[in-house]
PDB file of N, CA and C in Angstrom:
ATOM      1  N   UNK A   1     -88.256 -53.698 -65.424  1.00  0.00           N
ATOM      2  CA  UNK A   1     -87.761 -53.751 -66.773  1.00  0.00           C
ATOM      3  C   UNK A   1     -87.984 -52.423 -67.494  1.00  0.00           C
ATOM      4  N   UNK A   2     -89.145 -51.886 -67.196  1.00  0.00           N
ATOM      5  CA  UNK A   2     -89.246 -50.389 -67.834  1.00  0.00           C
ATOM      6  C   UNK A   2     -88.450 -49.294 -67.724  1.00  0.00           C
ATOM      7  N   UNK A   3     -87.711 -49.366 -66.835  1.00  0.00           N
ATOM      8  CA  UNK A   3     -86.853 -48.364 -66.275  1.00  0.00           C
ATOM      9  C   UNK A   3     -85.649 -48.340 -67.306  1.00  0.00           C
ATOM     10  N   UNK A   4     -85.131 -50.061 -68.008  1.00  0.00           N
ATOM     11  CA  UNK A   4     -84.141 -49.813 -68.646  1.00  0.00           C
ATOM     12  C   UNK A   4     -84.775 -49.598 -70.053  1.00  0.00           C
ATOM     13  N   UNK A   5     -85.605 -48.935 -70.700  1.00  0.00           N
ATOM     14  CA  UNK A   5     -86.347 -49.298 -72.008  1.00  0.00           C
ATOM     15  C   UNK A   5     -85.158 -48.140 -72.777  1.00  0.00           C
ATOM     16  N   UNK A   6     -84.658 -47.301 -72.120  1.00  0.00           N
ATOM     17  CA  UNK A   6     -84.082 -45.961 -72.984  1.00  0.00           C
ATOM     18  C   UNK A   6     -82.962 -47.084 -73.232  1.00  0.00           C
ATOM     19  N   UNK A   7     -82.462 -47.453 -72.982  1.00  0.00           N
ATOM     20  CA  UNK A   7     -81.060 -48.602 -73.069  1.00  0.00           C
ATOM     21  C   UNK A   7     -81.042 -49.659 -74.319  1.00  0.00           C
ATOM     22  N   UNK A   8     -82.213 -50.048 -73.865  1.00  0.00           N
ATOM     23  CA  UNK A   8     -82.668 -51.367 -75.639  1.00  0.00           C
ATOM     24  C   UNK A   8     -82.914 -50.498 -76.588  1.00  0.00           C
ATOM     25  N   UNK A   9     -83.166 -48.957 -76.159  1.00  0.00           N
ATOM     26  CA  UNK A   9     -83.936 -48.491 -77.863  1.00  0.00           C
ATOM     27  C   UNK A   9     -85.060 -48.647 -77.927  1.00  0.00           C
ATOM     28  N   UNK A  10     -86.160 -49.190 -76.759  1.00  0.00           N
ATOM     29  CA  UNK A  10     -87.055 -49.164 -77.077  1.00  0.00           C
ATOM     30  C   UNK A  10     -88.161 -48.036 -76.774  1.00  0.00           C
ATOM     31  N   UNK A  11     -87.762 -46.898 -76.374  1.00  0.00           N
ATOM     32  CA  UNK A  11     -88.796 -46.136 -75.885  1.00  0.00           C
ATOM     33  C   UNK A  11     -88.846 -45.235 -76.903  1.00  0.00           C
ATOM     34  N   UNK A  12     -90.550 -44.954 -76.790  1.00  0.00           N
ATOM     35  CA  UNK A  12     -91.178 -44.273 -77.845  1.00  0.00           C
ATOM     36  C   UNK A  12     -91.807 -42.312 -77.679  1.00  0.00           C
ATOM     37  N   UNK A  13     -92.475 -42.252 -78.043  1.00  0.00           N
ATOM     38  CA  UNK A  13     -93.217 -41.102 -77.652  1.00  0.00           C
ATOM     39  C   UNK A  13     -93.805 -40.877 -76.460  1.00  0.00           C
ATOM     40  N   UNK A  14     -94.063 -42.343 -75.470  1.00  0.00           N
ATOM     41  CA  UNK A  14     -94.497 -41.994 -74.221  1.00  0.00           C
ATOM     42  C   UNK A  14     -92.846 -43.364 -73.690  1.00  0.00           C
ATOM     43  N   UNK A  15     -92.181 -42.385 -73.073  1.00  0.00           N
ATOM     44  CA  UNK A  15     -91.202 -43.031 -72.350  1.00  0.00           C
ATOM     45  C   UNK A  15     -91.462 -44.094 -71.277  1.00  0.00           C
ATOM     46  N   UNK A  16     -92.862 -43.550 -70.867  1.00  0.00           N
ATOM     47  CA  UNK A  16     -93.273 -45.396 -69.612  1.00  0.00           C
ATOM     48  C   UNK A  16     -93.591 -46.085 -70.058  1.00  0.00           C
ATOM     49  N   UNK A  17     -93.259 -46.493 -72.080  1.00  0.00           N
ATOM     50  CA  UNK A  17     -93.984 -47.948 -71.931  1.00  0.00           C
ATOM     51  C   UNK A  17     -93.043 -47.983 -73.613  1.00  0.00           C
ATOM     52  N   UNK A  18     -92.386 -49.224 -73.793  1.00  0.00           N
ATOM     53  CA  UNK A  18     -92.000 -49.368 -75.320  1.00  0.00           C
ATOM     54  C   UNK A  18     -92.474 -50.273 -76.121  1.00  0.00           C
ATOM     55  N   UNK A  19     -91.719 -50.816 -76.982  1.00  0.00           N
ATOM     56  CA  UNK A  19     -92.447 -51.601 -78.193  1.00  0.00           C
ATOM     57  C   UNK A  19     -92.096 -52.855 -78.011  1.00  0.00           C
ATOM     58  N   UNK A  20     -91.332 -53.420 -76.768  1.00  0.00           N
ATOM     59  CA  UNK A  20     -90.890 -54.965 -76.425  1.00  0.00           C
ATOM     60  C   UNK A  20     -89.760 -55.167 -77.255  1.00  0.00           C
ATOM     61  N   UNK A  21     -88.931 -54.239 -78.028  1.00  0.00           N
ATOM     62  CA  UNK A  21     -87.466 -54.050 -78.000  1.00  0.00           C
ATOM     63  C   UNK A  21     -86.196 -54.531 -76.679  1.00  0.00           C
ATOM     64  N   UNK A  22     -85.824 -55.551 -77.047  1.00  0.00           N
ATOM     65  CA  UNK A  22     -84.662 -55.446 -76.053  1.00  0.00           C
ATOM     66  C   UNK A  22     -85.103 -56.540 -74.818  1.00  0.00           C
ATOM     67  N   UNK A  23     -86.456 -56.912 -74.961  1.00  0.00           N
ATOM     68  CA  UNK A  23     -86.913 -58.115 -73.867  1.00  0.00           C
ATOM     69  C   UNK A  23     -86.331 -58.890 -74.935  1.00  0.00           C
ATOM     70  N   UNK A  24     -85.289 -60.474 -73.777  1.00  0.00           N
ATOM     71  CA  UNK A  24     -85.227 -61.951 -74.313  1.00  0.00           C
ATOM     72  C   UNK A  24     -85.992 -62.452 -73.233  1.00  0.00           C
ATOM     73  N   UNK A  25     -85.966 -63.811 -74.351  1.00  0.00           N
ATOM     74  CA  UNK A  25     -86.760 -64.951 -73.842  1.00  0.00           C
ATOM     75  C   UNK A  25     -85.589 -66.228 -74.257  1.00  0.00           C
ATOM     76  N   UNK A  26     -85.380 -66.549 -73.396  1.00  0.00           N
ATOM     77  CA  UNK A  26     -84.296 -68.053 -73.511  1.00  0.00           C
ATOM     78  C   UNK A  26     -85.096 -69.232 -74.111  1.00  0.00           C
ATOM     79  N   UNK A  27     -85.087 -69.545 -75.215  1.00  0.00           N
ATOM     80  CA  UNK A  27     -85.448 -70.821 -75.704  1.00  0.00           C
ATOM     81  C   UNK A  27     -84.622 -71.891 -75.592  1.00  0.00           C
ATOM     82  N   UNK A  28     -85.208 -72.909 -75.188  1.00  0.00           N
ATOM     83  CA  UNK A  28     -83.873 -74.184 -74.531  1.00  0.00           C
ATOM     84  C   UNK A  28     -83.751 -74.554 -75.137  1.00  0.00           C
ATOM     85  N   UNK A  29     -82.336 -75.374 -75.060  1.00  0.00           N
ATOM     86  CA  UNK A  29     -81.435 -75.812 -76.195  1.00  0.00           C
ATOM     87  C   UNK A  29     -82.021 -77.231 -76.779  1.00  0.00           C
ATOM     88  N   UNK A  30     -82.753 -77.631 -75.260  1.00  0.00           N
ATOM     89  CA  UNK A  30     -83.265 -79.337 -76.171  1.00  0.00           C
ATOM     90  C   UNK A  30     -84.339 -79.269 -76.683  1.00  0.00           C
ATOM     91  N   UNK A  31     -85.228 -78.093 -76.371  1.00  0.00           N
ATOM     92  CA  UNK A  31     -86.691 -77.595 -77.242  1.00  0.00           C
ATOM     93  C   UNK A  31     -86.403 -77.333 -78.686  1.00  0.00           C
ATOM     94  N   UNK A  32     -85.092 -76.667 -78.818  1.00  0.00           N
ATOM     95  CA  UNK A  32     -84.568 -76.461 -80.615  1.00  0.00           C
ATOM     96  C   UNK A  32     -83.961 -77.460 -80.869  1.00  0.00           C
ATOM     97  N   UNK A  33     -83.340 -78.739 -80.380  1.00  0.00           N
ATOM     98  CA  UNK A  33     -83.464 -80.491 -81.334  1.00  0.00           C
ATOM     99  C   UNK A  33     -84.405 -80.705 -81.219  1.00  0.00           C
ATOM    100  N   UNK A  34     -85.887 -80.886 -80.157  1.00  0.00           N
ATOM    101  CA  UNK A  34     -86.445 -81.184 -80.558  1.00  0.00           C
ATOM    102  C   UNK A  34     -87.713 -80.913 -81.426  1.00  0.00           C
ATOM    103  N   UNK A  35     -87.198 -79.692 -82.598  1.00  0.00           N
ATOM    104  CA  UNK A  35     -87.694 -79.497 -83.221  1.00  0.00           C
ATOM    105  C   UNK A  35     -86.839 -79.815 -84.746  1.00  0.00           C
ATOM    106  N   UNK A  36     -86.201 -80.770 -84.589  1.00  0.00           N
ATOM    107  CA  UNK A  36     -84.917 -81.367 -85.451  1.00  0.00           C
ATOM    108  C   UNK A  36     -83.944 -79.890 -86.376  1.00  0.00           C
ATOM    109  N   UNK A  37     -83.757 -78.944 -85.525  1.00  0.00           N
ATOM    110  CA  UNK A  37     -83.212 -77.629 -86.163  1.00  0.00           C
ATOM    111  C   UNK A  37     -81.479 -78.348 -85.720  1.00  0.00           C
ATOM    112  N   UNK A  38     -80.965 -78.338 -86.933  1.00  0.00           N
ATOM    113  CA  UNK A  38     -79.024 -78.669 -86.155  1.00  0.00           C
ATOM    114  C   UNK A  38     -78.615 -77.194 -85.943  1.00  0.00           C
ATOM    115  N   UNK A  39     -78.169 -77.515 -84.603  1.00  0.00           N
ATOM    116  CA  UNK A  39     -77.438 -76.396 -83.860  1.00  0.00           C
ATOM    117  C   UNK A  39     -76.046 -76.552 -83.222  1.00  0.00           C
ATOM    118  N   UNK A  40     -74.972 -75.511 -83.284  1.00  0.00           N
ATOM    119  CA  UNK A  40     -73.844 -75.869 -82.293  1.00  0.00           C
ATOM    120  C   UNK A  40     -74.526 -75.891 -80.984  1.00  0.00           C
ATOM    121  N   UNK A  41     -73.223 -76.394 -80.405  1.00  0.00           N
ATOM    122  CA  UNK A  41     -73.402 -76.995 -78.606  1.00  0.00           C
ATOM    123  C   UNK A  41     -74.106 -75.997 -78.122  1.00  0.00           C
ATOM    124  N   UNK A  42     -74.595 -76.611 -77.239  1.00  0.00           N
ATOM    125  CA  UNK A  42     -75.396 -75.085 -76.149  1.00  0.00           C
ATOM    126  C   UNK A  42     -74.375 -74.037 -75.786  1.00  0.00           C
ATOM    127  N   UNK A  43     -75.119 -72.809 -75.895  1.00  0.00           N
ATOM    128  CA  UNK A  43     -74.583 -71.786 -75.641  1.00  0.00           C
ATOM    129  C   UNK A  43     -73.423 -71.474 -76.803  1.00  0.00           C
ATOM    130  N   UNK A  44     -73.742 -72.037 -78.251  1.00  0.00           N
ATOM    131  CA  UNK A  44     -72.330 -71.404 -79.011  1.00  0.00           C
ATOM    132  C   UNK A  44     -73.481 -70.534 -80.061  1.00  0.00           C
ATOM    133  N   UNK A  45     -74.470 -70.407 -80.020  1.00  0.00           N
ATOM    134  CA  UNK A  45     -75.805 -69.900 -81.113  1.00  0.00           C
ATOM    135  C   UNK A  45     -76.843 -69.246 -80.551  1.00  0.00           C
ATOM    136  N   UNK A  46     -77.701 -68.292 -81.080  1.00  0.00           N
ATOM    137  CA  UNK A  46     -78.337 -66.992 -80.832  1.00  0.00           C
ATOM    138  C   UNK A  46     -79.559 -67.537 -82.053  1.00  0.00           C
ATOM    139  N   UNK A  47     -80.874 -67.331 -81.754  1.00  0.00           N
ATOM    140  CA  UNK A  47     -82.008 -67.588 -82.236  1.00  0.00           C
ATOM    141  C   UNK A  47     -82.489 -65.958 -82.583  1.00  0.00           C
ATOM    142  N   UNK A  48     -82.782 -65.818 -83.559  1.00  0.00           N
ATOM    143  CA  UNK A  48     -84.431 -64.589 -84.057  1.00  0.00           C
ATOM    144  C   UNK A  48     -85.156 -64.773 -84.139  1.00  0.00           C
ATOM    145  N   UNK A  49     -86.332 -63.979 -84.293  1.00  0.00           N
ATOM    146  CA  UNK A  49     -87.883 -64.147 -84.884  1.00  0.00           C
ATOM    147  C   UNK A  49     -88.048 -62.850 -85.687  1.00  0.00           C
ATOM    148  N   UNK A  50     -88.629 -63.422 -86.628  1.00  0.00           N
ATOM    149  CA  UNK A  50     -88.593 -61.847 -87.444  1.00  0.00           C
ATOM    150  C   UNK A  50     -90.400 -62.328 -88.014  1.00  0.00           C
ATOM    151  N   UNK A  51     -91.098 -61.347 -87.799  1.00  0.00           N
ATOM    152  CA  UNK A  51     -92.330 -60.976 -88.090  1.00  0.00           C
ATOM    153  C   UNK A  51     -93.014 -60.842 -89.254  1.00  0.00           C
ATOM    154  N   UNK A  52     -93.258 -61.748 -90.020  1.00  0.00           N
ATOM    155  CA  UNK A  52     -93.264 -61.735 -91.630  1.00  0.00           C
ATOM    156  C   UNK A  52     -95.012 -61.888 -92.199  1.00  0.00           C
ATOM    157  N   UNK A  53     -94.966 -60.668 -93.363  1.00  0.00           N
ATOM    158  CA  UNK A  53     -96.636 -60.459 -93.636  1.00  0.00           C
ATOM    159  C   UNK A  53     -96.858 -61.594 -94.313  1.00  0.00           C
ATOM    160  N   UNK A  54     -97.984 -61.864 -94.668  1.00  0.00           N
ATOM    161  CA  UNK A  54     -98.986 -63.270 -95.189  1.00  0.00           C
ATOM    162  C   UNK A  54     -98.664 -63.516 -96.409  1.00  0.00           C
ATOM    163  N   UNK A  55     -98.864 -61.955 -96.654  1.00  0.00           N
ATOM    164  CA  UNK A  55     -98.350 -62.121 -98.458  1.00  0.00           C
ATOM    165  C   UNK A  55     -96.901 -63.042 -99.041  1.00  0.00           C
ATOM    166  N   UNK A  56     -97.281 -63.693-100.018  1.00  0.00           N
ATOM    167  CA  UNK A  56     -96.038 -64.416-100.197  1.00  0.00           C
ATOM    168  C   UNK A  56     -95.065 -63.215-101.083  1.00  0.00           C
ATOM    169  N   UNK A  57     -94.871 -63.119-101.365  1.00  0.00           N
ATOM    170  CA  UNK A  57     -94.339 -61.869-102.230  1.00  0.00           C
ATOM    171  C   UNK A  57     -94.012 -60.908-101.399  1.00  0.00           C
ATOM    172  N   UNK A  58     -94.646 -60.527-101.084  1.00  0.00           N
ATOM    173  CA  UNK A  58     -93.804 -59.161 -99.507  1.00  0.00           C
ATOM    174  C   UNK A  58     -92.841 -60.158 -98.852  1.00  0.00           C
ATOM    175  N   UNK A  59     -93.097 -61.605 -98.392  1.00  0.00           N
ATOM    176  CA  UNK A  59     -92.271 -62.174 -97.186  1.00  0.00           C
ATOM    177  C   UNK A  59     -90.799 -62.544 -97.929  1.00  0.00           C
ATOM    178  N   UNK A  60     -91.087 -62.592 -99.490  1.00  0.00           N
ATOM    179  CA  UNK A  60     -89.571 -62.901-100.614  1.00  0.00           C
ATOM    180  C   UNK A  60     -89.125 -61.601-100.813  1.00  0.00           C
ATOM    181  N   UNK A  61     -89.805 -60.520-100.476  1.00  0.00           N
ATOM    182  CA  UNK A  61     -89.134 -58.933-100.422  1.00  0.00           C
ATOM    183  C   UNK A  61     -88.333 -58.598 -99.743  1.00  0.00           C
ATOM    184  N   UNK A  62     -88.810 -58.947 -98.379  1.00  0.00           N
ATOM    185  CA  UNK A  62     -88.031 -58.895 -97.071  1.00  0.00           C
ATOM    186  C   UNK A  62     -87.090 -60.018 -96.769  1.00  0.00           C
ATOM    187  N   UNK A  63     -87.153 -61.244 -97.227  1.00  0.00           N
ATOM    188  CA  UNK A  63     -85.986 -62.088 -97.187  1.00  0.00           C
ATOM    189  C   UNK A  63     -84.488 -61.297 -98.009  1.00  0.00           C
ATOM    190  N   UNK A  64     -85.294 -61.123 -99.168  1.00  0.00           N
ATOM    191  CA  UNK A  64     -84.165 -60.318-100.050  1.00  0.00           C
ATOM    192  C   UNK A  64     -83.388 -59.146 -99.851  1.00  0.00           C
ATOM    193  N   UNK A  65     -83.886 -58.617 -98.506  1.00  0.00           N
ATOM    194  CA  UNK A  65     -83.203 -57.685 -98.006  1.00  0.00           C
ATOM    195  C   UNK A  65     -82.535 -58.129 -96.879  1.00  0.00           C
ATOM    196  N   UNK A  66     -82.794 -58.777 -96.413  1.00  0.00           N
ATOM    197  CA  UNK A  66     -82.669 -59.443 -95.023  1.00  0.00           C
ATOM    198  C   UNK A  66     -81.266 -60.460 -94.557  1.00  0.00           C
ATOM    199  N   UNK A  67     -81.762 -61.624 -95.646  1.00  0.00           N
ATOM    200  CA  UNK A  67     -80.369 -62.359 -96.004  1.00  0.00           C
ATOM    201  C   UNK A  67     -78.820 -61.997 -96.796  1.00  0.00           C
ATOM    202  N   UNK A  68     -78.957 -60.644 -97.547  1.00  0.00           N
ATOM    203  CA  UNK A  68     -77.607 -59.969 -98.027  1.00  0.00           C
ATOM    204  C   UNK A  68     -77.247 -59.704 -97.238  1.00  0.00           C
ATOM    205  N   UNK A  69     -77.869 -58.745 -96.248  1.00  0.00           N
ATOM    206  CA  UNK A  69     -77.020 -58.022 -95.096  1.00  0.00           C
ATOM    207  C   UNK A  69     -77.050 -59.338 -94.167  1.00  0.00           C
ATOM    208  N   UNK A  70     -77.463 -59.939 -93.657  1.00  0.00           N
ATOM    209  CA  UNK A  70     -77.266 -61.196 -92.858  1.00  0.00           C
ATOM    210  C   UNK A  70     -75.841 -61.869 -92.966  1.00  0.00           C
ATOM    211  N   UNK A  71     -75.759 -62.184 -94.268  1.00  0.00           N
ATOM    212  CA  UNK A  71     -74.468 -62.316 -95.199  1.00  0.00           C
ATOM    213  C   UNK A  71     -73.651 -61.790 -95.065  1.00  0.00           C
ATOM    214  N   UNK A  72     -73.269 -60.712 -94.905  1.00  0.00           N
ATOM    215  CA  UNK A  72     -72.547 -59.588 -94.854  1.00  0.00           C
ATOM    216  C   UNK A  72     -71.360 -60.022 -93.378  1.00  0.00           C
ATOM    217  N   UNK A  73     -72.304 -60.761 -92.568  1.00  0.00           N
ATOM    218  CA  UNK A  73     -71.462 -61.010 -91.475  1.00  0.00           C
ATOM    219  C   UNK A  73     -71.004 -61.870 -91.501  1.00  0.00           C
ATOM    220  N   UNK A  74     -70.201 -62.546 -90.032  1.00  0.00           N
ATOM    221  CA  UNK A  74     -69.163 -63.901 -89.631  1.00  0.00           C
ATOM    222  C   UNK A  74     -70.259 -65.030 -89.390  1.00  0.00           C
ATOM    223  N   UNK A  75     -71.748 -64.428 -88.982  1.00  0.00           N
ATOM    224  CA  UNK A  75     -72.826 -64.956 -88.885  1.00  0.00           C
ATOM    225  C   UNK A  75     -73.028 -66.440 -89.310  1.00  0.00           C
ATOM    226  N   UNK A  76     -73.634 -67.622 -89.161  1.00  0.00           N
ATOM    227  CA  UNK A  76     -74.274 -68.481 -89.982  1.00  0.00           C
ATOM    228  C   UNK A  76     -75.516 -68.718 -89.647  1.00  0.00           C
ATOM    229  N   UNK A  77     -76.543 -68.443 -91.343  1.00  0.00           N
ATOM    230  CA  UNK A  77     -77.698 -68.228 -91.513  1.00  0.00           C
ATOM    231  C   UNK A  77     -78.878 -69.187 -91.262  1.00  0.00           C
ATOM    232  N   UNK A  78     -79.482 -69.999 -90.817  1.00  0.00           N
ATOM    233  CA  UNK A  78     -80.358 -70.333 -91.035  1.00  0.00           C
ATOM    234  C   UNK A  78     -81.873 -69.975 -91.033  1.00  0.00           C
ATOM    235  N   UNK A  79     -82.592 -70.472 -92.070  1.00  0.00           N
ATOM    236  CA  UNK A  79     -84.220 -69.764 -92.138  1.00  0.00           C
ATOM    237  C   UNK A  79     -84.855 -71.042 -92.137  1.00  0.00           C
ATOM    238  N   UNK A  80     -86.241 -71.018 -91.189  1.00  0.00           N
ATOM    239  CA  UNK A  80     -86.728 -72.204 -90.965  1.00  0.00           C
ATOM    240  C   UNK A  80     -88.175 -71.012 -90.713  1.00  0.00           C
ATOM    241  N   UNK A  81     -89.367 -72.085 -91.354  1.00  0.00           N
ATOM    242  CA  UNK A  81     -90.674 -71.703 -91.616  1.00  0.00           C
ATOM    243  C   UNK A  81     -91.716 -72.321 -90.434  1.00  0.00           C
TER     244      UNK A  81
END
């Protein structure tokens, strides 16, 4: 996997090792009902994780930037805590 790191964008100041840019992890489709999240059929939807500080106020900073441009696309949004 290191070999392709220049490809994801993830390589840094030392090129043999990046920031875990560009690794997926397949989360299964019946693990996200059964976390009662409504989703289209398998395989029609794409999951994130986005890394959010403790502070409540920084994490409504970064939503507020986050969800305009989110918006911006053909995208549909959901945010779940």
């Amino acid at each position: 996997m290191l070999e392709n790191m220049v490809h994801h964008g993830a390589e840094g100041a030392d090129p043999l090792t990046g920031d875990g840019a560009g690794i997926m992890v397949q989360i299964p489709h019946e693990f996200i009902l059964l976390q009662g999240i409504p989703v289209p059929e398998k395989g029609r939807y794409g999951t994130g994780i986005v890394f959010m500080p403790k502070h409540n106020h920084s994490q409504e900073v970064i939503l507020d930037i986050i969800v305009p441009l989110l918006s911006k696309t053909t995208l549909t949004i959901s945010i779940y805590f």
